[in-house]
C-alpha atoms as a PDB file:
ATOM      1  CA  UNK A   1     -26.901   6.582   0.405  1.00  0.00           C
ATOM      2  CA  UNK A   2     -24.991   8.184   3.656  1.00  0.00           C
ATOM      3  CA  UNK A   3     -24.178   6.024   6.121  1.00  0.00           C
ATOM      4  CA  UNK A   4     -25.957   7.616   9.404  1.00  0.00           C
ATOM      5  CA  UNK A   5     -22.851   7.064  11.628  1.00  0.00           C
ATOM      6  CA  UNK A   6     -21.759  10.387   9.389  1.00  0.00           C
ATOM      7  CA  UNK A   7     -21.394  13.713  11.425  1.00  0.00           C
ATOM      8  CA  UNK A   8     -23.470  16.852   9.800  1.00  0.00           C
ATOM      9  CA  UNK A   9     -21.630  18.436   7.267  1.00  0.00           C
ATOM     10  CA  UNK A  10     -20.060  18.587   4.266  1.00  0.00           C
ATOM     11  CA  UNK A  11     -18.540  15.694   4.125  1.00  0.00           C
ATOM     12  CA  UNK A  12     -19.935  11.773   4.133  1.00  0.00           C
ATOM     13  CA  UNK A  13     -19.337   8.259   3.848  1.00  0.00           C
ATOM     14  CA  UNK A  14     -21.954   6.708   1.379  1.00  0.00           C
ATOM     15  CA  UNK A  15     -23.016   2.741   2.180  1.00  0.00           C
ATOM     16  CA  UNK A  16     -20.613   1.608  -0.680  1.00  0.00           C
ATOM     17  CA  UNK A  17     -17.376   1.461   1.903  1.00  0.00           C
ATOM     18  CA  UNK A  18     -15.754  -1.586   1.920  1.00  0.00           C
ATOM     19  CA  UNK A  19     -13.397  -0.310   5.312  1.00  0.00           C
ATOM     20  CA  UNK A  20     -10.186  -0.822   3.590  1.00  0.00           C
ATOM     21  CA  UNK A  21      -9.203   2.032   5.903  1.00  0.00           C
ATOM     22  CA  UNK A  22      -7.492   4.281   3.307  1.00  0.00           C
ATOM     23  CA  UNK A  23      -9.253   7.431   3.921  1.00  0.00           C
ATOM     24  CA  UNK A  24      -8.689   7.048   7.964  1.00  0.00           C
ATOM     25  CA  UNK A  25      -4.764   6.885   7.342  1.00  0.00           C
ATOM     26  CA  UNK A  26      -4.682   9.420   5.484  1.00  0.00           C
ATOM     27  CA  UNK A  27      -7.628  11.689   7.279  1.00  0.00           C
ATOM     28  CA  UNK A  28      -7.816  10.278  10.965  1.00  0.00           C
ATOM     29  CA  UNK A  29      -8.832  13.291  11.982  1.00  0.00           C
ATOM     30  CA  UNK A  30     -11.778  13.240   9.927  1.00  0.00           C
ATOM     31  CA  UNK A  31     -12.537   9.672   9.770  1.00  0.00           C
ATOM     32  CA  UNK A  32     -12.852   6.976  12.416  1.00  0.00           C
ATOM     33  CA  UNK A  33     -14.305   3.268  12.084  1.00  0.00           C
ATOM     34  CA  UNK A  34     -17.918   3.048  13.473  1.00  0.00           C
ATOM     35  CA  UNK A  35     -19.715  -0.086  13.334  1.00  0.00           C
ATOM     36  CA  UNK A  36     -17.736  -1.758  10.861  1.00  0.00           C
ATOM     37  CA  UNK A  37     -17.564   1.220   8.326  1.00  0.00           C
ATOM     38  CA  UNK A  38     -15.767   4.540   7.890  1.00  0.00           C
ATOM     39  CA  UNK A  39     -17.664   7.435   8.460  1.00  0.00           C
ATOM     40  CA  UNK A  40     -16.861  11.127   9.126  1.00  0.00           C
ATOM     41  CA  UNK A  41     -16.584  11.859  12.909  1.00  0.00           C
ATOM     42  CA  UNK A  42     -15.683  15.188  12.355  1.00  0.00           C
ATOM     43  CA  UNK A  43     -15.949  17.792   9.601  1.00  0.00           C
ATOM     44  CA  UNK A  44     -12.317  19.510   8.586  1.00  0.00           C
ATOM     45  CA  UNK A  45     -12.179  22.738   9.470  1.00  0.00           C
ATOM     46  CA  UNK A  46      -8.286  24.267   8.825  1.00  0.00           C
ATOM     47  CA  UNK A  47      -7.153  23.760   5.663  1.00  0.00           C
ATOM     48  CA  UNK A  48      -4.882  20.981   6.040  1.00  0.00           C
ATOM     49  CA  UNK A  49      -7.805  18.874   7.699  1.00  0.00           C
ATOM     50  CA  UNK A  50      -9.874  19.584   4.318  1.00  0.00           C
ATOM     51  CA  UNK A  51      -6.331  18.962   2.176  1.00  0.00           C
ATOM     52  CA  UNK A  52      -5.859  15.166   3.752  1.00  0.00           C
ATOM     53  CA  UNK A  53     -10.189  14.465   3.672  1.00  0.00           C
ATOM     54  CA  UNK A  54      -9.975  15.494  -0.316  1.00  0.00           C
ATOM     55  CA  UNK A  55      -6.557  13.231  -0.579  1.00  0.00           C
ATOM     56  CA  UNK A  56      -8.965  10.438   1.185  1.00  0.00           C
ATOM     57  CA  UNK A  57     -11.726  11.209  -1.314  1.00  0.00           C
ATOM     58  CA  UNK A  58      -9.834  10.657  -3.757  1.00  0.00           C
ATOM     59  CA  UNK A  59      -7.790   7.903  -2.576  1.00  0.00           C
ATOM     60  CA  UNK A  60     -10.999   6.125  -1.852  1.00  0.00           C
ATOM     61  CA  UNK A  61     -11.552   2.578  -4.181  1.00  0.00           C
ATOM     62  CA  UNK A  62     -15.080   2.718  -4.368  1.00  0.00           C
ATOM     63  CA  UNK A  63     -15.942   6.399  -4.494  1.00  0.00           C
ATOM     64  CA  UNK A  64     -17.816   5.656  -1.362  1.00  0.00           C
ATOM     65  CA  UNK A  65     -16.399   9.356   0.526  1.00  0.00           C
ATOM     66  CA  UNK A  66     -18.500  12.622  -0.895  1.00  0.00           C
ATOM     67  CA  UNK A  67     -17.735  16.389  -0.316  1.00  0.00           C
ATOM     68  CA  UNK A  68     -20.977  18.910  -1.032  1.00  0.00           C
ATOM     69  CA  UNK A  69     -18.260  21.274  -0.575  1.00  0.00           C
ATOM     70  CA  UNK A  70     -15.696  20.899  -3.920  1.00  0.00           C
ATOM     71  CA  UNK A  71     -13.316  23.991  -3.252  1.00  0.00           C
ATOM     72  CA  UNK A  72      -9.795  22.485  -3.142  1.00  0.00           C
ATOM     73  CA  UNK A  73     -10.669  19.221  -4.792  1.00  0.00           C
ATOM     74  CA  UNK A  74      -8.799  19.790  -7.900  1.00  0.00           C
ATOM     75  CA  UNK A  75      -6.068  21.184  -5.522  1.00  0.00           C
ATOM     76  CA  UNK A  76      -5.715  17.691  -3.913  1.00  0.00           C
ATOM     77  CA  UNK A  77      -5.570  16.158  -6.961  1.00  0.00           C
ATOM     78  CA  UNK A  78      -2.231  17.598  -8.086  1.00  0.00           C
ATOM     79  CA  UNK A  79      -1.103  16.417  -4.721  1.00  0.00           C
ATOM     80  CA  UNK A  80      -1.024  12.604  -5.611  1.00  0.00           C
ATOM     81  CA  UNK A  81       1.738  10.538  -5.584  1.00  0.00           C
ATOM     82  CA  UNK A  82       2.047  12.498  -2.191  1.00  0.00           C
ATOM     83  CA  UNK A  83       5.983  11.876  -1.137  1.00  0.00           C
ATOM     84  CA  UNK A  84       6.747  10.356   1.822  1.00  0.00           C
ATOM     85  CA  UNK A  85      10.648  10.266   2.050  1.00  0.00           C
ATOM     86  CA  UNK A  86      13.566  10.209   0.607  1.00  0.00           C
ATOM     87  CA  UNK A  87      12.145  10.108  -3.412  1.00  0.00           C
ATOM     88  CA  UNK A  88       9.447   7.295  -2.053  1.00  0.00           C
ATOM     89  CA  UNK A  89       5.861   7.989  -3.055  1.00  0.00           C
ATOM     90  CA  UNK A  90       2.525   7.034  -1.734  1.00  0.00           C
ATOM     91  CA  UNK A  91       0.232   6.627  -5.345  1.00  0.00           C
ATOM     92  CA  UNK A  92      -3.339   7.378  -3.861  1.00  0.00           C
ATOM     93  CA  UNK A  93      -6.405   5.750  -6.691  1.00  0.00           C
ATOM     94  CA  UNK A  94      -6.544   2.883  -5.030  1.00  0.00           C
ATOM     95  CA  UNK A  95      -8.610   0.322  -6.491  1.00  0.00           C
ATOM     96  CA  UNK A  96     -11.674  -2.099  -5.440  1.00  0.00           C
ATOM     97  CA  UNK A  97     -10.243  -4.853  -7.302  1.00  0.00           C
ATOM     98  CA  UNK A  98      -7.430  -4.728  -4.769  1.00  0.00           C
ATOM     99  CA  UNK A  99      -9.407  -3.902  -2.167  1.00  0.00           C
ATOM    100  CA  UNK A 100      -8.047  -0.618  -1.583  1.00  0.00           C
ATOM    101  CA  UNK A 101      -4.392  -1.772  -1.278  1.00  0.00           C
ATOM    102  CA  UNK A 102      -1.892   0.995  -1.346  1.00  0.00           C
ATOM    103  CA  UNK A 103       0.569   1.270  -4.002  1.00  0.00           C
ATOM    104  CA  UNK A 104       3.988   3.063  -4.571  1.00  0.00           C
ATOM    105  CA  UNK A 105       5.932   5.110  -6.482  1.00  0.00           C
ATOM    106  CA  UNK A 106      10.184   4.957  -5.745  1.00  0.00           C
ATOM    107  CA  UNK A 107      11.890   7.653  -8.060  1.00  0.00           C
ATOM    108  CA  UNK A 108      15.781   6.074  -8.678  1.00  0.00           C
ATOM    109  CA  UNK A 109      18.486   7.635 -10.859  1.00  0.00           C
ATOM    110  CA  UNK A 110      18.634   4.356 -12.586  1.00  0.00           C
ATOM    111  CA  UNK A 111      14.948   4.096 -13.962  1.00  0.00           C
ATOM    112  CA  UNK A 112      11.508   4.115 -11.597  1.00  0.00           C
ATOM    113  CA  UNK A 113       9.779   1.630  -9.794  1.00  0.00           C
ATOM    114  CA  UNK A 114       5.963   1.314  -9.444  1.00  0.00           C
ATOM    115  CA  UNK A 115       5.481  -1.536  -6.449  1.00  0.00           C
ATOM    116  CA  UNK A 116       2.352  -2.673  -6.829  1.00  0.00           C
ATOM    117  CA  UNK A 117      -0.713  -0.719  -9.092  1.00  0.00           C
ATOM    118  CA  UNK A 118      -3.407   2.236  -8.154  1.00  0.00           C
ATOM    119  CA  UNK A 119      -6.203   2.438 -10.501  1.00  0.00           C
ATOM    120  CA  UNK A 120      -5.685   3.986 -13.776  1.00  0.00           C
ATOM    121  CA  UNK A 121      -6.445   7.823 -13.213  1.00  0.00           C
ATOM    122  CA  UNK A 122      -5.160  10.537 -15.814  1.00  0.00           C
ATOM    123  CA  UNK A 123      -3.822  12.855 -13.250  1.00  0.00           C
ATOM    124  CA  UNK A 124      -1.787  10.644 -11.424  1.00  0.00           C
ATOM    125  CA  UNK A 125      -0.547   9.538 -14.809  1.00  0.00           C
ATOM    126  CA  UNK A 126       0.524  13.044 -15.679  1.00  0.00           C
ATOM    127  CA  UNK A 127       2.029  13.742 -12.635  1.00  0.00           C
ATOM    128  CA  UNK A 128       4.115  10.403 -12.455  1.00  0.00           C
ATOM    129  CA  UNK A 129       5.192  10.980 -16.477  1.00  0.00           C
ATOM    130  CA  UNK A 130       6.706  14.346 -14.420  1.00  0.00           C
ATOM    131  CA  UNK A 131       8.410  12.636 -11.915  1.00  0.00           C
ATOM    132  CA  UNK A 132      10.316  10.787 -14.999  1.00  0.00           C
ATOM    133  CA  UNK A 133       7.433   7.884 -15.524  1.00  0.00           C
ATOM    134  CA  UNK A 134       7.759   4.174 -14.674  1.00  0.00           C
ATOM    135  CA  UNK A 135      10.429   1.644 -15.604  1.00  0.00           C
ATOM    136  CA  UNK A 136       9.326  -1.043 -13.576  1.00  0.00           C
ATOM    137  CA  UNK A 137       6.438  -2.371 -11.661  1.00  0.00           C
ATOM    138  CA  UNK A 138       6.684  -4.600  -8.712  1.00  0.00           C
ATOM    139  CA  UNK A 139       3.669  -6.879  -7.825  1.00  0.00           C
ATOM    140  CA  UNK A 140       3.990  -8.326  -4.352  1.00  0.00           C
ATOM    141  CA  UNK A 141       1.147 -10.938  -5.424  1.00  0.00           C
ATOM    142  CA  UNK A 142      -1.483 -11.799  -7.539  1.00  0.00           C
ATOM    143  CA  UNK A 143      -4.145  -9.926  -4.996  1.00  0.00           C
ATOM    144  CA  UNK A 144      -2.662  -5.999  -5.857  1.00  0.00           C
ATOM    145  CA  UNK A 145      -1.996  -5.757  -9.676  1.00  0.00           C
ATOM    146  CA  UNK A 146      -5.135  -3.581 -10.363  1.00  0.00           C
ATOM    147  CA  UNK A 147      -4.086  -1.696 -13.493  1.00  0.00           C
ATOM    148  CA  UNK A 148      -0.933  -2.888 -13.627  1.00  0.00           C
ATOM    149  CA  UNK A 149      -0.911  -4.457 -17.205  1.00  0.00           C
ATOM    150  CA  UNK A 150      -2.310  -0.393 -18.215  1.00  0.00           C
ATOM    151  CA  UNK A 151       0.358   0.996 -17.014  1.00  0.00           C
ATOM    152  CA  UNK A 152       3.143  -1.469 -17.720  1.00  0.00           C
ATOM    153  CA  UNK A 153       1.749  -0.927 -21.430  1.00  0.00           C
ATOM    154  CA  UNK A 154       1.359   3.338 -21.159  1.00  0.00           C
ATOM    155  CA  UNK A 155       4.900   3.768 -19.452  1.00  0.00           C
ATOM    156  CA  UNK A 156       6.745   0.923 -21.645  1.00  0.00           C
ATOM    157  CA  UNK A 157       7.307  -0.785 -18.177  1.00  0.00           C
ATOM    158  CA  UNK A 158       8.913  -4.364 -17.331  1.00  0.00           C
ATOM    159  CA  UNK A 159       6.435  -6.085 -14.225  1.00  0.00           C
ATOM    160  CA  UNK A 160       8.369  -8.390 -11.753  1.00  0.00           C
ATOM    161  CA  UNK A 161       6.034 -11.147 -10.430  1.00  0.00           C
ATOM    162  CA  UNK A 162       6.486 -14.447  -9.103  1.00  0.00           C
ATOM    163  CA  UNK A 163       5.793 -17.539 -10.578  1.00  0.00           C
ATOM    164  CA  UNK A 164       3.334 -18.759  -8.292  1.00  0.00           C
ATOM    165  CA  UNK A 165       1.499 -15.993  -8.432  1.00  0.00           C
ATOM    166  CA  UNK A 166       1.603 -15.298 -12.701  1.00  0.00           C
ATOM    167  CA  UNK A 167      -2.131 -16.113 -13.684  1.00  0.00           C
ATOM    168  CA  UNK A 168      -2.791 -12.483 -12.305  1.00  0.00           C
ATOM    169  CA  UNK A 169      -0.509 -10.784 -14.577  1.00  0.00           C
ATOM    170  CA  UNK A 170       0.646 -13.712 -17.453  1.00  0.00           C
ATOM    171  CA  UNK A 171       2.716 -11.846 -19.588  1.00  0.00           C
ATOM    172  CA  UNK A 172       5.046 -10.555 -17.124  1.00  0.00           C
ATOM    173  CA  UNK A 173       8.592  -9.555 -17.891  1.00  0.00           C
ATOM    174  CA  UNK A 174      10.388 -10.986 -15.285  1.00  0.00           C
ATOM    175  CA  UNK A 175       9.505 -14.449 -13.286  1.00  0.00           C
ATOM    176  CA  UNK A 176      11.009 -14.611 -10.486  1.00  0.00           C
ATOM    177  CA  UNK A 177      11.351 -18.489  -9.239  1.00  0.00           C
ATOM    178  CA  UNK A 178      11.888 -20.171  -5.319  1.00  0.00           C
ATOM    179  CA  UNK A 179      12.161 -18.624  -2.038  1.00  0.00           C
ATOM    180  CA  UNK A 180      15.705 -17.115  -2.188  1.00  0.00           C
ATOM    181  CA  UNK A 181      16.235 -13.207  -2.025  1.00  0.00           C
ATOM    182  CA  UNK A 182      17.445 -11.492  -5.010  1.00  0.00           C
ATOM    183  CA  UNK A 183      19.961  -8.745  -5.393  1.00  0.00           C
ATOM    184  CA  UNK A 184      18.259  -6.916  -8.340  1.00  0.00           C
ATOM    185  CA  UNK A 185      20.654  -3.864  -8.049  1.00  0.00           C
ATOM    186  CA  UNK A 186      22.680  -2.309  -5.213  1.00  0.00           C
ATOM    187  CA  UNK A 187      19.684  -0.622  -4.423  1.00  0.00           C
ATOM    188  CA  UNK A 188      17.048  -3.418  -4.901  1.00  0.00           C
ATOM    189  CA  UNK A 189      16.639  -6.235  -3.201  1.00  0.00           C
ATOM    190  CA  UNK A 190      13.784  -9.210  -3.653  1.00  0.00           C
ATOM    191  CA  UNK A 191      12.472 -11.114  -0.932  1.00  0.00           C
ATOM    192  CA  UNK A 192      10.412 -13.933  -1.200  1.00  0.00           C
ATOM    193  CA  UNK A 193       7.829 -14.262   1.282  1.00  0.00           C
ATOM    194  CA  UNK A 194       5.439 -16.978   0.723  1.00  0.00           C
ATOM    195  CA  UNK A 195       2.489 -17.408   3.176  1.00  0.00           C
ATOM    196  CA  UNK A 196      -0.209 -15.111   2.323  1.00  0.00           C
ATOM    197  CA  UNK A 197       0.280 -16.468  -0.824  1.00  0.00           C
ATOM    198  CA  UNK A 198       2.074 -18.755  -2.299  1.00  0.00           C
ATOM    199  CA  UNK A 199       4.572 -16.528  -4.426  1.00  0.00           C
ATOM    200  CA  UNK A 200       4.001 -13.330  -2.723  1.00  0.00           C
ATOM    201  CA  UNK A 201       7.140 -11.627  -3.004  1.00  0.00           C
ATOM    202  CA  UNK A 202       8.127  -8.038  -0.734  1.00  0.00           C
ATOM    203  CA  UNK A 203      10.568  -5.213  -2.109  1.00  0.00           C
ATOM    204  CA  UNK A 204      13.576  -3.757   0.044  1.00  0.00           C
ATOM    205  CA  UNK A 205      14.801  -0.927  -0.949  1.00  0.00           C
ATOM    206  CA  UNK A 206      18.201   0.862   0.216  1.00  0.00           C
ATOM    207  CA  UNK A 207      17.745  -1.163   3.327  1.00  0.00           C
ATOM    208  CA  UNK A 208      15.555   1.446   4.675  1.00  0.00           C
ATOM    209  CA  UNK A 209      12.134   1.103   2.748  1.00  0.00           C
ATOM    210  CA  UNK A 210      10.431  -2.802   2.650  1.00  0.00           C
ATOM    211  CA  UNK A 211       7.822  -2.854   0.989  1.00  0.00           C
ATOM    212  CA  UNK A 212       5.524  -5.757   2.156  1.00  0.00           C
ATOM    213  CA  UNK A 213       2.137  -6.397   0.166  1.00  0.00           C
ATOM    214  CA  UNK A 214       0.103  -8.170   2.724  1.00  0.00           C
ATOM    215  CA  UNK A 215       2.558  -9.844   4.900  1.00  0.00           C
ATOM    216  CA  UNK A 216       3.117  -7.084   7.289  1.00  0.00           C
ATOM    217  CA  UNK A 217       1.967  -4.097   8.589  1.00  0.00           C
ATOM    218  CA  UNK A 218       1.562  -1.522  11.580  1.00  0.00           C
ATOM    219  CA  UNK A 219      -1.028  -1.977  14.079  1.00  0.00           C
ATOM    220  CA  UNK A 220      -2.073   1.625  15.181  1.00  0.00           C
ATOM    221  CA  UNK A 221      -4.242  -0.041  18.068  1.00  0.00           C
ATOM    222  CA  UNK A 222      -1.737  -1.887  19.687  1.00  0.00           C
ATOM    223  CA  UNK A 223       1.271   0.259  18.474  1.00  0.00           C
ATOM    224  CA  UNK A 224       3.484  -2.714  17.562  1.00  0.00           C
ATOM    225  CA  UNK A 225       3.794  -4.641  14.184  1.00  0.00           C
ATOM    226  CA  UNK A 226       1.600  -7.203  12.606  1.00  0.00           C
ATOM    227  CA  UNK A 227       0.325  -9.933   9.965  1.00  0.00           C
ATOM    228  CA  UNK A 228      -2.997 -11.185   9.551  1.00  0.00           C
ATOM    229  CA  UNK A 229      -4.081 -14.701  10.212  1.00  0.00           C
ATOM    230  CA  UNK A 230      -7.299 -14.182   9.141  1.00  0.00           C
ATOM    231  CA  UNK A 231      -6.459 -12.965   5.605  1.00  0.00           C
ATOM    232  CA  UNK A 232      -3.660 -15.335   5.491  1.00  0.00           C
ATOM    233  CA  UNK A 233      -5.234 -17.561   1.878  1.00  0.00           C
ATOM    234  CA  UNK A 234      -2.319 -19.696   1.482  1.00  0.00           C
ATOM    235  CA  UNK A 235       0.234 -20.937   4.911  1.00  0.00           C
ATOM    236  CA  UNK A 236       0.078 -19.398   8.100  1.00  0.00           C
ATOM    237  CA  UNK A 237       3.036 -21.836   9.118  1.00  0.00           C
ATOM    238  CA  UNK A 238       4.936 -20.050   5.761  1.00  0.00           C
ATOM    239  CA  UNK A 239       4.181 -16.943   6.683  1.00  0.00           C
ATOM    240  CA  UNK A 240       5.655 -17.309  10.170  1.00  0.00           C
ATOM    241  CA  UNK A 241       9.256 -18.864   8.633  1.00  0.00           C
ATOM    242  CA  UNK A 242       9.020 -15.932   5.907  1.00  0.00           C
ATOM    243  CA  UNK A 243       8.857 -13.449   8.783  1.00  0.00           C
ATOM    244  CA  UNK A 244      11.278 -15.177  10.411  1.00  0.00           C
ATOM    245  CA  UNK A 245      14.150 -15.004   7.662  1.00  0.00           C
ATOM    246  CA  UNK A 246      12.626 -11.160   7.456  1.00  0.00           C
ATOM    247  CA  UNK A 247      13.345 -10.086  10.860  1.00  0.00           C
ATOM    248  CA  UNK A 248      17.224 -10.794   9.917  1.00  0.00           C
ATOM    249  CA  UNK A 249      17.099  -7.959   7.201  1.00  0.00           C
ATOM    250  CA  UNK A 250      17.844  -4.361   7.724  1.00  0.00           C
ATOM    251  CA  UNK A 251      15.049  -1.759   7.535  1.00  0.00           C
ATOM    252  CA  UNK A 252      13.601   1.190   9.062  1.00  0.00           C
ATOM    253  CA  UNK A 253      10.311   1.700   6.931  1.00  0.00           C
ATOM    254  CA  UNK A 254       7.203  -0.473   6.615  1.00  0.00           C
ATOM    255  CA  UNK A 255       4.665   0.525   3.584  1.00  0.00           C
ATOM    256  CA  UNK A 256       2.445  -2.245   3.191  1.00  0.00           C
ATOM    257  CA  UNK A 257      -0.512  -2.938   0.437  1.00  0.00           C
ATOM    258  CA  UNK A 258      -2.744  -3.286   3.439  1.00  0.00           C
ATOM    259  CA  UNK A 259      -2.489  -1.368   6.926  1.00  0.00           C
ATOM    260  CA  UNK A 260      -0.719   1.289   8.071  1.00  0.00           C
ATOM    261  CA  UNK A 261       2.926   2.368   7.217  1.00  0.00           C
ATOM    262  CA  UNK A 262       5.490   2.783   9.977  1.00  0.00           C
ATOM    263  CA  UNK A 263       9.413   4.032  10.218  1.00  0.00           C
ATOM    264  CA  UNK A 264      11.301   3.465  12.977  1.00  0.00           C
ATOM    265  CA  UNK A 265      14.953   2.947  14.158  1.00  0.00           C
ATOM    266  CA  UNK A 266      16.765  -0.256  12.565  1.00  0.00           C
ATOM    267  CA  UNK A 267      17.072  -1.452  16.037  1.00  0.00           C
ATOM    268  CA  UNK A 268      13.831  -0.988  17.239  1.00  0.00           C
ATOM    269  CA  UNK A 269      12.159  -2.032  13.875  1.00  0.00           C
ATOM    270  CA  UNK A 270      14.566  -5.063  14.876  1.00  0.00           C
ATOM    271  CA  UNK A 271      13.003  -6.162  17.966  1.00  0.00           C
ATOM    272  CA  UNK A 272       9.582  -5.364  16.833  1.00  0.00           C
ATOM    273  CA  UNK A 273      10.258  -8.174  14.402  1.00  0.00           C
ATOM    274  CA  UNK A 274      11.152 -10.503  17.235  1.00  0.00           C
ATOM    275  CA  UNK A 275       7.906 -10.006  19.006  1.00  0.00           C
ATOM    276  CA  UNK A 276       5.846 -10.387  16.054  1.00  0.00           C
ATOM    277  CA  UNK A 277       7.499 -13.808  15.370  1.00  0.00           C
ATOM    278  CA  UNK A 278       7.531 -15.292  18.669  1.00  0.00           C
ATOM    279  CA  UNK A 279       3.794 -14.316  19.132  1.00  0.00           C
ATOM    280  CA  UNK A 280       3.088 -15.874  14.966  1.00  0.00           C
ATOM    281  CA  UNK A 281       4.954 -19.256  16.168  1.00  0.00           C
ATOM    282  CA  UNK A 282       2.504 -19.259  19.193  1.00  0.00           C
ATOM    283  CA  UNK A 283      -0.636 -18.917  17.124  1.00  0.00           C
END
């Protein structure tokens, strides 16, 4: 059933949203929040609009956006993993059972790295097997495996998890154990981050991309970075010391499982950090 906040047109939002907000990242043109919900605020009209609303359609973990209109559907399907810098990939397929949560594709000379897990789709499949497949998946914490365990067995792939966190994905390759970083690789580094879960773990890559699960994100609102207290399940007061040893690492990119991604210079990246400590440790 359409949600009536829709616009007239082609496309709709259906009442099976769950406002994970996929579909207005990677549409806001097309789709706003009204009322709690997603819904269409305006049709696409130029290509491009209609390119990023089929992305979102797709992209979508509970098939809740609809298109009467299917020209350039199967167009936007080749699209996923859609690149966003620098051999870094944004997977699309998200999936309910990870409430929508973003997942990513990093394509390294030395072997792939899936951080975190879309749902199982075909055509991403194919198109990642072209990019040179997956030799390891990530999982920031027990909340964003989805189909991990498919495509860990499809792709031959080794899953990093942490301890804390292994009844969502037991037969893991690799454990990883206590709250020190890890230098996987010169490339690679592991952070433990404990606080929005126990053993949730984030994923820093050439000092430029972190990749941060559900400890932090962008706020497009207030323009400035953020966590979330009220979908913090484990420490609030862990979080805060996690994102306190954070904010002494070197990055410039922010793709989280949840919220919106964000790349800006190391220095102001930097004092964004600062802010969004001193105002946790106040809360």
């Amino acid at each position: 059933m359409k949600l009536e906040t829709n616009v007239e047109g082609s496309f709709y939002v259906t009442i099976a949203c769950i406002d994970c907000d996929q579909c207005r990242q990677l549409a806001p043109e097309t789709f706003s929040e009204v009322s709690g919900y997603s819904a269409v605020i305006k049709q696409p009209i130029h290509p491009t609009e209609k390119a990023k609303a089929f992305q979102a359609l797709l992209a979508c973990p509970t098939g809740a956006i609809h298109s009467e209109d299917k020209e350039g559907l199967r167009e936007a399907m080749q699209d996923f993993p859609l690149l966003i810098n620098d051999g870094v990939y944004y997977c699309g397929f998200t999936s309910h059972r990870s409430y929508g949560a973003s997942s990513y594709l990093i394509v390294h000379p030395d072997g792939n790295w899936l951080v975190d897990a879309p749902r199982w789709h075909p055509h991403l499949v194919e198109n990642i097997e072209k990019l040179g497949g997956i030799n390891y998946i990530f999982l920031t914490h027990q909340d964003d495996v989805a189909d991990a365990a498919r495509y860990a067995s499809h792709f031959q792939a080794e899953r990093f998890i942490h301890e804390k966190e292994l009844s969502a994905q037991p037969d893991a390759e690799h454990i990883m154990k206590g709250t020190e970083p890890i230098s996987w690789h010169p490339d690679f580094r592991l952070i433990m981050a404990p606080g929005h879960t126990p053993g949730h773990m984030l994923l820093l890559y050439r000092q430029q991309f972190l990749f941060t699960g559900d400890h932090l994100a962008w706020d497009r609102d207030q323009e400035d970075l953020t966590a979330y207290r009220d979908h913090c399940w484990y420490s609030w007061t862990e979080q805060t010391r996690s994102m306190q040893r954070l904010a002494e690492e070197t990055f410039s990119w922010i793709l989280p499982g949840h919220g919106d991604r964000i790349h800006l210079p190391p220095l102001q990246m930097k004092e964004a950090m600062n802010r969004l400590v001193r105002r946790m440790q106040k809360q």
